[in-house]
Protein backbone atom coordinates (compact mmCIF):
# COMPACT_ATOMS: atom_id res chain seq x y z
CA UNK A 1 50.14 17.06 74.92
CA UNK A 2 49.51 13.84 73.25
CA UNK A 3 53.69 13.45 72.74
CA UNK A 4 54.67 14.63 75.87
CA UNK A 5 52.54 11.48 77.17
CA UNK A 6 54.01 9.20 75.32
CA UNK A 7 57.56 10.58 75.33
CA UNK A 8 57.04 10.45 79.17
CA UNK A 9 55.54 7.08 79.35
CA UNK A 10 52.47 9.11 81.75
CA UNK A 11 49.95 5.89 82.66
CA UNK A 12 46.66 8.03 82.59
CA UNK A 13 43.68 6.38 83.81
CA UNK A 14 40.60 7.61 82.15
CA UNK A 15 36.65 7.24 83.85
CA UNK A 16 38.01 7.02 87.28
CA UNK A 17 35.70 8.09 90.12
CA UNK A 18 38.02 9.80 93.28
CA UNK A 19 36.06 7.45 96.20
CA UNK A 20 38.88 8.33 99.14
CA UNK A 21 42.69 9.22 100.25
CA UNK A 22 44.06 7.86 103.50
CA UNK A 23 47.53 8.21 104.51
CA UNK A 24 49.43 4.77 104.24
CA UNK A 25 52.50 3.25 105.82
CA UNK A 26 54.85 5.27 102.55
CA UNK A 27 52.70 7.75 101.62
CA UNK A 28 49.08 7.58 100.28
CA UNK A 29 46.19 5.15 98.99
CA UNK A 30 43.98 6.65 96.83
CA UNK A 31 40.91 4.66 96.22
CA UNK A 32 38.75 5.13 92.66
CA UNK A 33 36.39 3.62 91.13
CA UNK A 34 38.53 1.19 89.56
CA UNK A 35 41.16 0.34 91.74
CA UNK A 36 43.08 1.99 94.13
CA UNK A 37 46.52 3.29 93.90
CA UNK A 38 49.95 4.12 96.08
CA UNK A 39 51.49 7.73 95.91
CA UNK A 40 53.80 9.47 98.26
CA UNK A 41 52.18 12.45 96.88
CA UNK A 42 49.14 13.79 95.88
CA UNK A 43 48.19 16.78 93.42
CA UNK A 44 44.63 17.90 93.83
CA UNK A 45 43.50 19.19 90.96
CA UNK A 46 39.92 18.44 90.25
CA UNK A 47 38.85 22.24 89.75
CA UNK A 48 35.79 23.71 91.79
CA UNK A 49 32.83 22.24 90.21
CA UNK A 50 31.88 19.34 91.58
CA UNK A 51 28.17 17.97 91.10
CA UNK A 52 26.33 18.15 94.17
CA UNK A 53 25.49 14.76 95.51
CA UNK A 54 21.56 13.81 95.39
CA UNK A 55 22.11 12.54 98.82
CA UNK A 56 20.17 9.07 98.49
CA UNK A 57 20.68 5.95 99.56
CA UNK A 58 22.81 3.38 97.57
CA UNK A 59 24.37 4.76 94.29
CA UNK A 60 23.32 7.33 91.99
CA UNK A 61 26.37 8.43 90.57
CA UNK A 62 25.15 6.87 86.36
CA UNK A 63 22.55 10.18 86.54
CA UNK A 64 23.12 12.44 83.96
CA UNK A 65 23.65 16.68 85.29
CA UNK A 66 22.80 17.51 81.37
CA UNK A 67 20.41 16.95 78.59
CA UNK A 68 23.11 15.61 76.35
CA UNK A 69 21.01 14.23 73.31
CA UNK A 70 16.55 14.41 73.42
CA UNK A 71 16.69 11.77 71.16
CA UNK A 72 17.67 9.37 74.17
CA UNK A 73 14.78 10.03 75.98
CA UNK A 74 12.32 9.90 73.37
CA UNK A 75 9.86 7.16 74.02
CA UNK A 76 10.70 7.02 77.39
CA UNK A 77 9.32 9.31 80.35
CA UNK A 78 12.07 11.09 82.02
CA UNK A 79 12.67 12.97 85.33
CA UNK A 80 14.23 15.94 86.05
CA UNK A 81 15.32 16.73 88.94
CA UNK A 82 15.97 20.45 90.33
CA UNK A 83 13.83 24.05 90.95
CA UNK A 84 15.89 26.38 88.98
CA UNK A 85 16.60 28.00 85.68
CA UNK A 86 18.71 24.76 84.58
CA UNK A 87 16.20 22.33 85.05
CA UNK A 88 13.54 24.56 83.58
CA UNK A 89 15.71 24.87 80.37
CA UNK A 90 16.18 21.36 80.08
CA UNK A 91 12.10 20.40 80.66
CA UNK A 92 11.57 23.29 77.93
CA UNK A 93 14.55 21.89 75.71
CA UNK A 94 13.39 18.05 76.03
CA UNK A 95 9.56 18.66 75.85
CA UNK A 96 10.15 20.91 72.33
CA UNK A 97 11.85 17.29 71.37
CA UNK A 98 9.17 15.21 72.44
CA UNK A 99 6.60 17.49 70.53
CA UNK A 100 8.34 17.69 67.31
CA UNK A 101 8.53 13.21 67.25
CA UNK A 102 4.94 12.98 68.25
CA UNK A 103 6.06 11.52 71.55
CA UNK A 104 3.61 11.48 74.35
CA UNK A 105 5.71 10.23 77.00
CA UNK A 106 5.60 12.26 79.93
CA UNK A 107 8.37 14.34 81.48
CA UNK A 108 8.38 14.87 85.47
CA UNK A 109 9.58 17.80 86.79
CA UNK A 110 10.73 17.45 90.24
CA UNK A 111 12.07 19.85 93.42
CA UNK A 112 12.20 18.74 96.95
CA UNK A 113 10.46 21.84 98.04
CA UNK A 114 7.22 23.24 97.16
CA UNK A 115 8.50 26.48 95.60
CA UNK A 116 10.33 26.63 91.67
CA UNK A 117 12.66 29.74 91.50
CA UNK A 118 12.96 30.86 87.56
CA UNK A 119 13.24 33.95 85.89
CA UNK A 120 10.74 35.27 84.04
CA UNK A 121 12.49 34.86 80.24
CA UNK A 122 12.56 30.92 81.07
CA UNK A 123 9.34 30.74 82.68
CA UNK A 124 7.75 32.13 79.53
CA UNK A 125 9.57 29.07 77.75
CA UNK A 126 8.28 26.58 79.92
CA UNK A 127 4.64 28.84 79.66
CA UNK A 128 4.83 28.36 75.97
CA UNK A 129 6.14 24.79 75.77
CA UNK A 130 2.75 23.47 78.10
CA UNK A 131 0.39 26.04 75.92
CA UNK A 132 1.77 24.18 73.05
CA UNK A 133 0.75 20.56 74.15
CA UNK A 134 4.00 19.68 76.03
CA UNK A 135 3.30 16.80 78.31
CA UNK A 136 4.82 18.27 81.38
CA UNK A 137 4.09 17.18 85.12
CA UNK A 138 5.26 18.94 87.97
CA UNK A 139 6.31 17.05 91.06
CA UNK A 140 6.35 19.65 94.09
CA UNK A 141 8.14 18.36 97.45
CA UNK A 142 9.51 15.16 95.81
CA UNK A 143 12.99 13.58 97.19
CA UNK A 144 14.89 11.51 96.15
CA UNK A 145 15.47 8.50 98.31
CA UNK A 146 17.02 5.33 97.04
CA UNK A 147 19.30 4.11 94.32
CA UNK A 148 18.98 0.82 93.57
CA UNK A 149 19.41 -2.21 90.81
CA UNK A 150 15.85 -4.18 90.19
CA UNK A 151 15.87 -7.49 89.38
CA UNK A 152 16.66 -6.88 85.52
CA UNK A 153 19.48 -5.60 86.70
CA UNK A 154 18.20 -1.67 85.86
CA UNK A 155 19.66 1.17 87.82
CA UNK A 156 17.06 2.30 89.18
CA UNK A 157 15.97 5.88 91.40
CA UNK A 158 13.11 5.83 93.67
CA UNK A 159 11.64 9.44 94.67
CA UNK A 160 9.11 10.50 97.60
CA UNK A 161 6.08 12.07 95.94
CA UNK A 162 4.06 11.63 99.32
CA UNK A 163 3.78 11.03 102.79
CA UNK A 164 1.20 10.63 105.31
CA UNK A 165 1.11 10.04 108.93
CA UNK A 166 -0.99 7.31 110.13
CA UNK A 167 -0.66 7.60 113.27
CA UNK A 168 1.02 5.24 115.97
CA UNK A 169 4.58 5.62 113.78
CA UNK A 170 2.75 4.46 110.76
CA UNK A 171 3.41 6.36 107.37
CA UNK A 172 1.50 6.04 103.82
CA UNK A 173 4.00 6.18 101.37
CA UNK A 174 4.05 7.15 97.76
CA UNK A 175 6.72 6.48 95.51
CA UNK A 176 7.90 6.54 91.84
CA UNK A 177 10.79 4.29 90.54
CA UNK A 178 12.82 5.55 87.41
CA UNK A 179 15.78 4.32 85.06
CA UNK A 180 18.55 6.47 86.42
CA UNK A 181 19.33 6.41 82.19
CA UNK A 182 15.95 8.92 81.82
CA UNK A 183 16.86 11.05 85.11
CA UNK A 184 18.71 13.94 84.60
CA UNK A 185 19.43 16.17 87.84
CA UNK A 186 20.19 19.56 87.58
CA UNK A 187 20.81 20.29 91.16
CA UNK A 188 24.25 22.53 90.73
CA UNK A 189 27.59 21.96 91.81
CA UNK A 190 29.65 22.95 95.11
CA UNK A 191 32.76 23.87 95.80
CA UNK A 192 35.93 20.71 97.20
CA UNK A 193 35.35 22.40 100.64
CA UNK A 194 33.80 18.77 101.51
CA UNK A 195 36.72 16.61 99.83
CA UNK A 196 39.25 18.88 101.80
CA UNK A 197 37.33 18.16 104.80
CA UNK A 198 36.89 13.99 104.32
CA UNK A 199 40.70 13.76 103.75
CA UNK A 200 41.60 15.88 106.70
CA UNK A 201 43.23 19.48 105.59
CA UNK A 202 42.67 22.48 107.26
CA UNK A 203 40.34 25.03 106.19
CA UNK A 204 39.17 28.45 107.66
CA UNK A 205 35.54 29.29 107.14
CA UNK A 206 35.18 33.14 106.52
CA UNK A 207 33.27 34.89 109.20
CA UNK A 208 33.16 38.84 109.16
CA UNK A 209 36.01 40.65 109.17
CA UNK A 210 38.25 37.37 108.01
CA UNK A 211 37.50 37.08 104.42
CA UNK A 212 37.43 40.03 101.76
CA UNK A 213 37.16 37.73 99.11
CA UNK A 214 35.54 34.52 100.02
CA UNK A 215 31.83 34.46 100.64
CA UNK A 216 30.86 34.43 104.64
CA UNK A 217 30.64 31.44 105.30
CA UNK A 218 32.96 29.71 102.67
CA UNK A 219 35.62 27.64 104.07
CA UNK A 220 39.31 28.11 102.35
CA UNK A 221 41.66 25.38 102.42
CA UNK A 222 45.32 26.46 103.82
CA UNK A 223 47.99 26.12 101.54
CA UNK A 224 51.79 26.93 101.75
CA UNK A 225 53.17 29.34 98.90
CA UNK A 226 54.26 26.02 97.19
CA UNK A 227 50.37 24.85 97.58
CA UNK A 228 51.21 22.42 99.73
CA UNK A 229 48.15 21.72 102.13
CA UNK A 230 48.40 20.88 105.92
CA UNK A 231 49.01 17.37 105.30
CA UNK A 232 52.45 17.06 104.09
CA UNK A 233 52.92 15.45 100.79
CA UNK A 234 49.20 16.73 99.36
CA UNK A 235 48.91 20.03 97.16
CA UNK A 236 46.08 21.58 95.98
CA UNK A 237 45.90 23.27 92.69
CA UNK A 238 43.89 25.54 89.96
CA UNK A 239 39.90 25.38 90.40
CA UNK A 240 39.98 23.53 93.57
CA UNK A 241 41.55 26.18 95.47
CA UNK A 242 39.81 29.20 93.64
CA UNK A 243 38.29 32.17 94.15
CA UNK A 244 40.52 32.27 97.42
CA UNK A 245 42.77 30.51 99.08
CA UNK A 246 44.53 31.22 103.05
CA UNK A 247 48.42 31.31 102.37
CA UNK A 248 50.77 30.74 105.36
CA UNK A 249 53.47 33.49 105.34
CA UNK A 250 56.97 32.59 106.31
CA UNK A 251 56.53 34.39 109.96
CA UNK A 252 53.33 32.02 110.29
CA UNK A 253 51.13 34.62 109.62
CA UNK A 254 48.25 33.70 107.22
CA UNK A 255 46.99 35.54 104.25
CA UNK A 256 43.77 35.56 102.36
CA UNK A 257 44.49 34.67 97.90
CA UNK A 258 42.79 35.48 95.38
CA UNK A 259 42.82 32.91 93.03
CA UNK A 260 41.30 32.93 89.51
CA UNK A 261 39.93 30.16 88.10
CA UNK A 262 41.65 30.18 84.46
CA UNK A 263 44.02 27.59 82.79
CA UNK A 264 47.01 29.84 82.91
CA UNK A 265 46.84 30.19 87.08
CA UNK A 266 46.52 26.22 87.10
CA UNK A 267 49.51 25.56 85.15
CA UNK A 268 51.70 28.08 87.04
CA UNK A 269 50.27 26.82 90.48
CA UNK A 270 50.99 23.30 89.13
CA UNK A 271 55.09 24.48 88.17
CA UNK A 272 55.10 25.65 91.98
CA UNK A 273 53.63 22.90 93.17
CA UNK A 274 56.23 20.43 91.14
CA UNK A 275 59.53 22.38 91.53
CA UNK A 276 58.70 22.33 95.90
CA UNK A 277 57.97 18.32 95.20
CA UNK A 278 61.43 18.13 93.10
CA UNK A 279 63.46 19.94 95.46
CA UNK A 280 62.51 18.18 98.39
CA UNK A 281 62.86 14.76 96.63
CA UNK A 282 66.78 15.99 95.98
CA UNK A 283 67.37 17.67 99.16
């Protein structure tokens, strides 16, 4: 792969955020992170799992979705963020690493409702790590709320731990600020549904009777059998358009895909999706 790059002189930009994609006067601007960039077509290939956004205000986008290394949170108290087996694992996983350095630094588990939801092999984890001296505080109803630098020039995340009405439109507040570098929120991913919909191609949300493979209630982007979308010029390939995918038949006609999400089905979606860009480049 490495040759083929450099044979083909391929300018690949590495740690580049996908912001937006709006149709330009000869094609499309894409803007990133870093810079934004002209294209008279557009590949989207960014697979299906794509961290669910914390929602906040401002930027959160430095928080870690994984405990990558303890060791960087030792010293340090840490949130995590989520009611589910991941987070669970991760509060077990860190708290076992805070115990065996002697670290007393806390670790705050948050969920924005009152309810956790973890299975019963985890739970005894979590049972053992706080019988065992793990210093482990729970955070029920929390939410996040704003991402912000401090004057240090810290990213920062500020979460709602409580609220009360003082009447006449007045509200008590209580808040905790954390570097976003000790946050880690395991809060799942989701599906490009929402990415389709910001940059404008069509979709058809399976309702009863529609779908026999997407979920009710899923939406499934259109796609020709080239995998080129509703907007002309953009495809959509591998993960992003799996489990299922609506195909538009010759006649017009449209027809529910099944689409598995392996390497092999990327790289033959992507040959379609190349050849149909080829042969209407020489046509």
């Amino acid at each position: 792969m490495e040759a083929l790059v450099a044979e083909r002189d391929i300018a690949i930009q590495f740690q580049q955020e996908f912001k937006t994609l709006e149709s330009g006067r000869d094609g499309f601007v894409v803007t990133a992170s870093r810079g934004r960039f002209r294209a008279k077509t557009i590949i989207l290939a960014f697979g299906s799992n794509i961290p669910v956004d914390l929602g906040v205000y401002g930027e959160a986008k430095t928080i870690a979705r994984t405990l990558d290394n303890p060791k960087d949170h030792i010293g340090f108290s840490t949130l995590i963020i989520g009611g589910g087996n991941a987070a669970a694992d991760v509060v077990a996983a860190l708290s076992r690493a805070k115990r065996d350095a002697d670290d007393a630094t806390p670790i705050f588990w948050s969920n924005r409702t009152e309810h956790f939801e973890i299975n019963k092999d985890v739970a005894r984890d979590l049972g053992e790590e706080i019988l065992l001296g793990g210093h482990i505080r729970i955070l029920q109803g929390a939410q996040p709320r704003i991402g912000e630098v401090d004057e240090d020039g810290v990213d920062r995340l500020t979460i709602l731990t409580q609220e009360i009405d003082a009447g006449s439109g007045v509200f008590l507040k209580q808040a905790m600020s954390f570097p976003m570098k000790h946050v880690i929120a395991c809060i799942g991913t989701q599906g490009p549904g929402p990415i389709f919909e910001q940059i404008g191609l069509q979709q058809i949300t399976c309702t009863e009777g529609v779908c026999r493979i997407g979920k009710e209630g899923a939406q499934l982007v259109i796609l020709s059998p080239d995998h080129q979308s509703s907007t002309k010029g953009i495809y959509a390939i591998g993960g992003a358009v799996s489990p299922a995918y609506i195909e538009i038949q010759e006649e017009g006609s449209f027809k529910e895909r099944k689409h598995t999400n392996l390497i092999f089905t990327a790289v033959a979606d992507a040959v379609r999706a190349v050849d149909h860009i080829a042969a209407q480049r020489t046509a």
